[in-house]
Protein backbone atom coordinates (compact mmCIF):
# COMPACT_ATOMS: atom_id res chain seq x y z
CA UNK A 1 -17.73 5.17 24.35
CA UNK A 2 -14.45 4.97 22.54
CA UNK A 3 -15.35 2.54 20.02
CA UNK A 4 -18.59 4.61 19.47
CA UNK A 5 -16.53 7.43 18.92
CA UNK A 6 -14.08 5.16 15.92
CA UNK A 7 -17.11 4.13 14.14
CA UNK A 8 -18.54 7.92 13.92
CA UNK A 9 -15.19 8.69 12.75
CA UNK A 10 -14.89 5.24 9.59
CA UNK A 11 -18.46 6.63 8.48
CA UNK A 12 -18.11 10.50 8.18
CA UNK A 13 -14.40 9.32 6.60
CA UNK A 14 -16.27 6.69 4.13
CA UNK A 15 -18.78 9.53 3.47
CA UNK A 16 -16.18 12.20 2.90
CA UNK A 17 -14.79 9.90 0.47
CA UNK A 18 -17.80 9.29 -1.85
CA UNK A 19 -18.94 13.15 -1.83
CA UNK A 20 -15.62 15.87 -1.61
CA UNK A 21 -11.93 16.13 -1.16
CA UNK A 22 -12.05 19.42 0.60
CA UNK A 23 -11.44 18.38 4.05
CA UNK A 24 -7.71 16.84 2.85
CA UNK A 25 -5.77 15.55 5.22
CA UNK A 26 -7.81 16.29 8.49
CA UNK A 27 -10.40 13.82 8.01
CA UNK A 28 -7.26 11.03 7.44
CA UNK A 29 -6.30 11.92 10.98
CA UNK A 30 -9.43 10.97 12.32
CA UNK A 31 -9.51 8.06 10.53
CA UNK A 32 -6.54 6.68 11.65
CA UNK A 33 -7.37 7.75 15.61
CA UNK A 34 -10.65 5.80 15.24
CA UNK A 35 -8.32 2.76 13.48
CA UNK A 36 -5.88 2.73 16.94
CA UNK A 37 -8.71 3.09 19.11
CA UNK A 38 -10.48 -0.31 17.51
CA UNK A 39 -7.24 -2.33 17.50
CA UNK A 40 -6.28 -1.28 21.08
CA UNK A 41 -9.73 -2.56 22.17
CA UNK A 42 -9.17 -5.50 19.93
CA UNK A 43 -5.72 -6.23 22.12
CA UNK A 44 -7.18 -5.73 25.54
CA UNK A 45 -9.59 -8.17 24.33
CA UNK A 46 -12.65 -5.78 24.58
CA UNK A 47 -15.46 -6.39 22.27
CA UNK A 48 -15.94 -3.67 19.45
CA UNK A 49 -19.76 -3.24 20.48
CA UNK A 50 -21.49 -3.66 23.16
């Protein structure tokens, strides 16, 4: 469900990034929460998707 969650979070941040830059700094957040989530899977050895 995590991972799930991280790849919502790398497409809204892609998509904030090609239309506004109202958000700021919130949307960074998120992006770097979904970025730890992925590499902690990645060192437990979990596969990104199932």
């Amino acid at each position: 469900m995590l991972q799930y969650i991280a790849i919502i979070l790398i497409i809204l941040w892609v998509l904030w990034l090609v239309s506004s830059y109202t958000i700021g700094g919130f949307i960074h957040i998120l992006l770097v929460i979904a970025i730890v989530i992925i590499l902690i899977r990645i060192i437990k050895g979990d596969k990104i998707v199932k």
